[in-house]
N, C-alpha and C. Protein backbone atom coordinates (compact mmCIF):
# COMPACT_ATOMS: atom_id res chain seq x y z
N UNK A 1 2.86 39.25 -0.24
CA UNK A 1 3.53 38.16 -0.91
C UNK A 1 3.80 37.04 0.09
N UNK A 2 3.89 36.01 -0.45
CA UNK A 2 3.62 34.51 0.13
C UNK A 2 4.92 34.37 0.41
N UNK A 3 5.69 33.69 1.89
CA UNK A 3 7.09 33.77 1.74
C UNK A 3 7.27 32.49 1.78
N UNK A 4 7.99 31.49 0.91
CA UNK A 4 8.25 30.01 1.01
C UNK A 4 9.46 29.91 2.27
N UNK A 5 9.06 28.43 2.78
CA UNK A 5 9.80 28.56 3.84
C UNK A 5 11.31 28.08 3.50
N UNK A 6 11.96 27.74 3.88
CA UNK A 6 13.67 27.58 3.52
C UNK A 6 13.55 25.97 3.46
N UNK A 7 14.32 25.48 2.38
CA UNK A 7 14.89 24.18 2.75
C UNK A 7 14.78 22.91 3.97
N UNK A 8 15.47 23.76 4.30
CA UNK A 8 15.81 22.79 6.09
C UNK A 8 14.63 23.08 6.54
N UNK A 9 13.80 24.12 7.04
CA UNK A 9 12.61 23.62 7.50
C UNK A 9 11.62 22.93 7.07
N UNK A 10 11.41 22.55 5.72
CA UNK A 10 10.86 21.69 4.78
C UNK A 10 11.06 20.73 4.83
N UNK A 11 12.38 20.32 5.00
CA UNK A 11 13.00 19.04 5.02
C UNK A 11 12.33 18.51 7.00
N UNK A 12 12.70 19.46 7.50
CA UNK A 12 12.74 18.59 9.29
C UNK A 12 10.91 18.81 9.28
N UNK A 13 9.89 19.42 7.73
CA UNK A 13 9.17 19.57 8.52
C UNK A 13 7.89 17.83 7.86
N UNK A 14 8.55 17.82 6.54
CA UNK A 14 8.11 16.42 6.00
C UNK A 14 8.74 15.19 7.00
N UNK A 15 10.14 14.95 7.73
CA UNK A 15 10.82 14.18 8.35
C UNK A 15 9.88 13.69 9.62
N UNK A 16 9.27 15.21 10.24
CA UNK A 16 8.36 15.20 11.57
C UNK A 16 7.02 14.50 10.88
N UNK A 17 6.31 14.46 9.91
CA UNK A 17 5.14 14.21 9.26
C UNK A 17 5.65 12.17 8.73
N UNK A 18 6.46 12.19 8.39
CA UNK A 18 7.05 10.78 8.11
C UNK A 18 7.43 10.06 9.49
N UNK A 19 7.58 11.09 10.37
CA UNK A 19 7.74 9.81 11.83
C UNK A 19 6.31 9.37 12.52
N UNK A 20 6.16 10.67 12.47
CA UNK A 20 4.07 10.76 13.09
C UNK A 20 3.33 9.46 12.12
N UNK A 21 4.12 8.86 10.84
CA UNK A 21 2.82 8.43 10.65
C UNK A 21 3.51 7.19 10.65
N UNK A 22 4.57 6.84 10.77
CA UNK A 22 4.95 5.50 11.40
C UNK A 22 5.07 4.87 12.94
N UNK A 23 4.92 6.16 13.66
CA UNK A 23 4.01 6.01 15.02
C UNK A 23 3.26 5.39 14.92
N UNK A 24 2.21 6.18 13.98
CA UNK A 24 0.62 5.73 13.97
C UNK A 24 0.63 4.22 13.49
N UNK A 25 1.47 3.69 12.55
CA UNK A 25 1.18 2.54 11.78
C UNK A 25 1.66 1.67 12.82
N UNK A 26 2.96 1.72 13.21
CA UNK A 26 3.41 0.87 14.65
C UNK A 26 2.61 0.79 15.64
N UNK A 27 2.02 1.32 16.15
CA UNK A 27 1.73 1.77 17.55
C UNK A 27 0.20 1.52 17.62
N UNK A 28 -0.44 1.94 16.53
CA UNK A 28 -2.02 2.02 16.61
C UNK A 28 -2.53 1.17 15.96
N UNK A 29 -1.74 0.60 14.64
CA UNK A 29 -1.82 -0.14 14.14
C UNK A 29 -2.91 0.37 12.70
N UNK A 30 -2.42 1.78 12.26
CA UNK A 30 -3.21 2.08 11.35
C UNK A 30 -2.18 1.95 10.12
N UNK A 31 -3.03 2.30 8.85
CA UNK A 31 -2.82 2.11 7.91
C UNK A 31 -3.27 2.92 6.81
N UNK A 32 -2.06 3.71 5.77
CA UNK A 32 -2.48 4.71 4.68
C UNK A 32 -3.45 4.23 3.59
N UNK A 33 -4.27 5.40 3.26
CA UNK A 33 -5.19 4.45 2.40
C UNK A 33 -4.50 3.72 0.98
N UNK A 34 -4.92 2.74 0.66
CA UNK A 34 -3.97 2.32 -0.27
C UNK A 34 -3.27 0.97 -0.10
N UNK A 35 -2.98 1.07 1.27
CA UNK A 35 -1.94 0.13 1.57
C UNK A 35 -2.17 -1.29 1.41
N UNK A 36 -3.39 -1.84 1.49
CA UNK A 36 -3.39 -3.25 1.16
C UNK A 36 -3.64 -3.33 -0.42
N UNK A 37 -3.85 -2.97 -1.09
CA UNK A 37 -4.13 -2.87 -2.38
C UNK A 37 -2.71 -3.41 -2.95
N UNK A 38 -1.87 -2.15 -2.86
CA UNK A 38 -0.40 -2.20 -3.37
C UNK A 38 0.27 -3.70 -2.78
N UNK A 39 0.17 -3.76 -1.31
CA UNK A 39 0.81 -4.72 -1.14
C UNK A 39 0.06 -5.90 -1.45
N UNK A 40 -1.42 -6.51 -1.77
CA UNK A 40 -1.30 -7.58 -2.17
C UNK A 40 -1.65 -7.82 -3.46
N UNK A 41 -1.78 -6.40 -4.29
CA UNK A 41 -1.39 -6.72 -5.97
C UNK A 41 -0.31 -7.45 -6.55
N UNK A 42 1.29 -6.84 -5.07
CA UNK A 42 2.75 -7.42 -5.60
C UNK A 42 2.60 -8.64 -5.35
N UNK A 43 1.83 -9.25 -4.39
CA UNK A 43 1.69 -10.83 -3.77
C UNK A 43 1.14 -11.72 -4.99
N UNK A 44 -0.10 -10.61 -5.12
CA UNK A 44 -0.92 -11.37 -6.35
C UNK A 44 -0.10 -11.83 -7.55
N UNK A 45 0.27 -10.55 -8.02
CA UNK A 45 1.38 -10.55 -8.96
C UNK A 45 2.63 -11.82 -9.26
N UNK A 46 3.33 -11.85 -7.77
CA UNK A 46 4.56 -12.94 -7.64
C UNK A 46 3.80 -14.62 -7.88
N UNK A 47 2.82 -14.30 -7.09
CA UNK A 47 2.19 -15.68 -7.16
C UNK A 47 1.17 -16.37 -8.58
N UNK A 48 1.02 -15.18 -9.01
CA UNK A 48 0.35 -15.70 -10.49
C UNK A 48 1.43 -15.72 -11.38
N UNK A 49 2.54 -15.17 -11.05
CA UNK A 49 3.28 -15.60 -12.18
C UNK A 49 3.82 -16.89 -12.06
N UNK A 50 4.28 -17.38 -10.89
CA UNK A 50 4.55 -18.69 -10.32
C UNK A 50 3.38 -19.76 -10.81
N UNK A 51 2.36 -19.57 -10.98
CA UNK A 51 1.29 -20.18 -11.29
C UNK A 51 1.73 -20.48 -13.06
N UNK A 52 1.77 -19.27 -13.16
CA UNK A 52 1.34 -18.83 -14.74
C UNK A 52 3.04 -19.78 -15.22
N UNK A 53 3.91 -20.14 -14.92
CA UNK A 53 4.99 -20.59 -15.17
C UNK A 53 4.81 -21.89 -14.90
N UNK A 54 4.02 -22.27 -14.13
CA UNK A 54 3.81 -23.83 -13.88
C UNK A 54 2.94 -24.67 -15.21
N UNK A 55 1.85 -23.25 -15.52
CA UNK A 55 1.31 -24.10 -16.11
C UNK A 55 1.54 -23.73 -18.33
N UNK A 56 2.77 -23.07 -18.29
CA UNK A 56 3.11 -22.61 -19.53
C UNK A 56 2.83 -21.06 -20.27
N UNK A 57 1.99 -20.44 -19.42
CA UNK A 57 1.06 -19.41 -19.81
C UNK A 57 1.18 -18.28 -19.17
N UNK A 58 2.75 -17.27 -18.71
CA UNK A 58 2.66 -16.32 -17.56
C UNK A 58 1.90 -15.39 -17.70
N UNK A 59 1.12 -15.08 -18.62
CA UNK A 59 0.19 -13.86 -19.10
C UNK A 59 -1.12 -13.97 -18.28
N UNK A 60 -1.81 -14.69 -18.43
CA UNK A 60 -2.85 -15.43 -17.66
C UNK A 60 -3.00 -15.76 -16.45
N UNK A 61 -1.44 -16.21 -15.84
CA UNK A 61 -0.89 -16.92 -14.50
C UNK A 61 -0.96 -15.28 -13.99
N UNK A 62 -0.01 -14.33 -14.40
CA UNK A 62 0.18 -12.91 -14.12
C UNK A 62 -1.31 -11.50 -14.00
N UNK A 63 -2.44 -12.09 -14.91
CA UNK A 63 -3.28 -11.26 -14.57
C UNK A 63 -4.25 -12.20 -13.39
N UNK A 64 -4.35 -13.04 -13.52
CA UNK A 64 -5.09 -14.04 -12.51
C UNK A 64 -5.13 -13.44 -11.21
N UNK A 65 -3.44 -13.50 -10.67
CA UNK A 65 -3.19 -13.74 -9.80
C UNK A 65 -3.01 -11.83 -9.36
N UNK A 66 -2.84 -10.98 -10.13
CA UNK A 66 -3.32 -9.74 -9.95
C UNK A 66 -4.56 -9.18 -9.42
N UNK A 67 -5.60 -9.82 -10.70
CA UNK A 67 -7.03 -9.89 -10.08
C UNK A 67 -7.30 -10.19 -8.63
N UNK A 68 -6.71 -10.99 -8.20
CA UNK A 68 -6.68 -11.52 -6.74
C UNK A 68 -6.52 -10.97 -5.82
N UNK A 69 -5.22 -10.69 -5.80
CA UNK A 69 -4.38 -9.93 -4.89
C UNK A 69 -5.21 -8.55 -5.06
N UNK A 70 -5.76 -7.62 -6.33
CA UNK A 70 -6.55 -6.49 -5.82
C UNK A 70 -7.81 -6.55 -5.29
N UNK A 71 -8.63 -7.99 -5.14
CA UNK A 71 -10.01 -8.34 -4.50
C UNK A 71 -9.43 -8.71 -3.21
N UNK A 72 -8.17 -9.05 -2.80
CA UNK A 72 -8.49 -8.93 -1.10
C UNK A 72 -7.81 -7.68 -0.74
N UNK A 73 -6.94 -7.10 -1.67
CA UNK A 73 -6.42 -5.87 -1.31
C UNK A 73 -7.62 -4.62 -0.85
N UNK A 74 -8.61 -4.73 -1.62
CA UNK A 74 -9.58 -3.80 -1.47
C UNK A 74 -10.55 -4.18 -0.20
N UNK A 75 -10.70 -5.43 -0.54
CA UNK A 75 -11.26 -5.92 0.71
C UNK A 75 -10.60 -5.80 2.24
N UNK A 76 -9.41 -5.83 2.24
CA UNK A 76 -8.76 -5.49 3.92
C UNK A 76 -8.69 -3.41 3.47
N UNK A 77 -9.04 -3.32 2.62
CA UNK A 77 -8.70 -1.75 2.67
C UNK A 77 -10.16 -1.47 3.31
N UNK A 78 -11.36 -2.10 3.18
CA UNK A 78 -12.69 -1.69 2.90
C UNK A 78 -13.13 -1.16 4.89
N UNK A 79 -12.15 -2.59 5.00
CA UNK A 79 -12.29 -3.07 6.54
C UNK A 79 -11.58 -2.57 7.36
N UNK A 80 -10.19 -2.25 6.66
CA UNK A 80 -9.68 -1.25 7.28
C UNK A 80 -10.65 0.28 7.87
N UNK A 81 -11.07 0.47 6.39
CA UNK A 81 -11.88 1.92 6.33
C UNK A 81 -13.19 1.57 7.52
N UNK A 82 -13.83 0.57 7.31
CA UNK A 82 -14.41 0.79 8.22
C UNK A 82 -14.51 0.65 10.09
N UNK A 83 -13.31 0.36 10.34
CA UNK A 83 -12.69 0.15 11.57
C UNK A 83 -12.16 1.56 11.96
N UNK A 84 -12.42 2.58 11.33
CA UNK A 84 -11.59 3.95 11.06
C UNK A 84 -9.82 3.49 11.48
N UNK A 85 -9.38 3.18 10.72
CA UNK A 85 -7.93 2.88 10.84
C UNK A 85 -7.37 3.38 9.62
N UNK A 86 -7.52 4.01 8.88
CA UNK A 86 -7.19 4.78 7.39
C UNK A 86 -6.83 6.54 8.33
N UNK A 87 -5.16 6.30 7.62
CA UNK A 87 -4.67 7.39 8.26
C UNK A 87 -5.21 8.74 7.06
């Protein structure tokens, strides 16, 4: 039988796995896969709606500017990936 480990070592052992990889992101300058995506969907996002409010239409302004933000998101992810910098 499989013995699960206790709590507290679970806890200090995800805590050790969450510092290691903000090492890595500080230090080496890598990056989880994913990460530009998310962050410049929210960019895309803020800024098409700003758009989309200027010009009467936030629906439009809001997917626009989504579309966007996930074509360079994928694109610095791509480049990421191929720089091997994808933790």
């Amino acid at each position: 039988m499989v013995q699960l480990p206790d709590k507290e070592t679970s806890k200090n052992y995800f805590r050790t796995i969450e510092e290691i990889t903000k090492h890595l992101q500080k230090q080496h300058k890598l990056v989880t896969k994913g990460h530009y995506v998310g962050l410049w969907s929210g960019i895309g996002l803020a800024i098409g709606a700003g758009i989309g409010a200027a010009i009467g239409n936030s629906g439009i302004g809001t997917a626009i500017g989504t579309i966007i933000g996930l074509a360079v998101g994928l694109t610095l992810d791509a480049r990421a990936k191929r720089e091997d910098r994808v933790i």
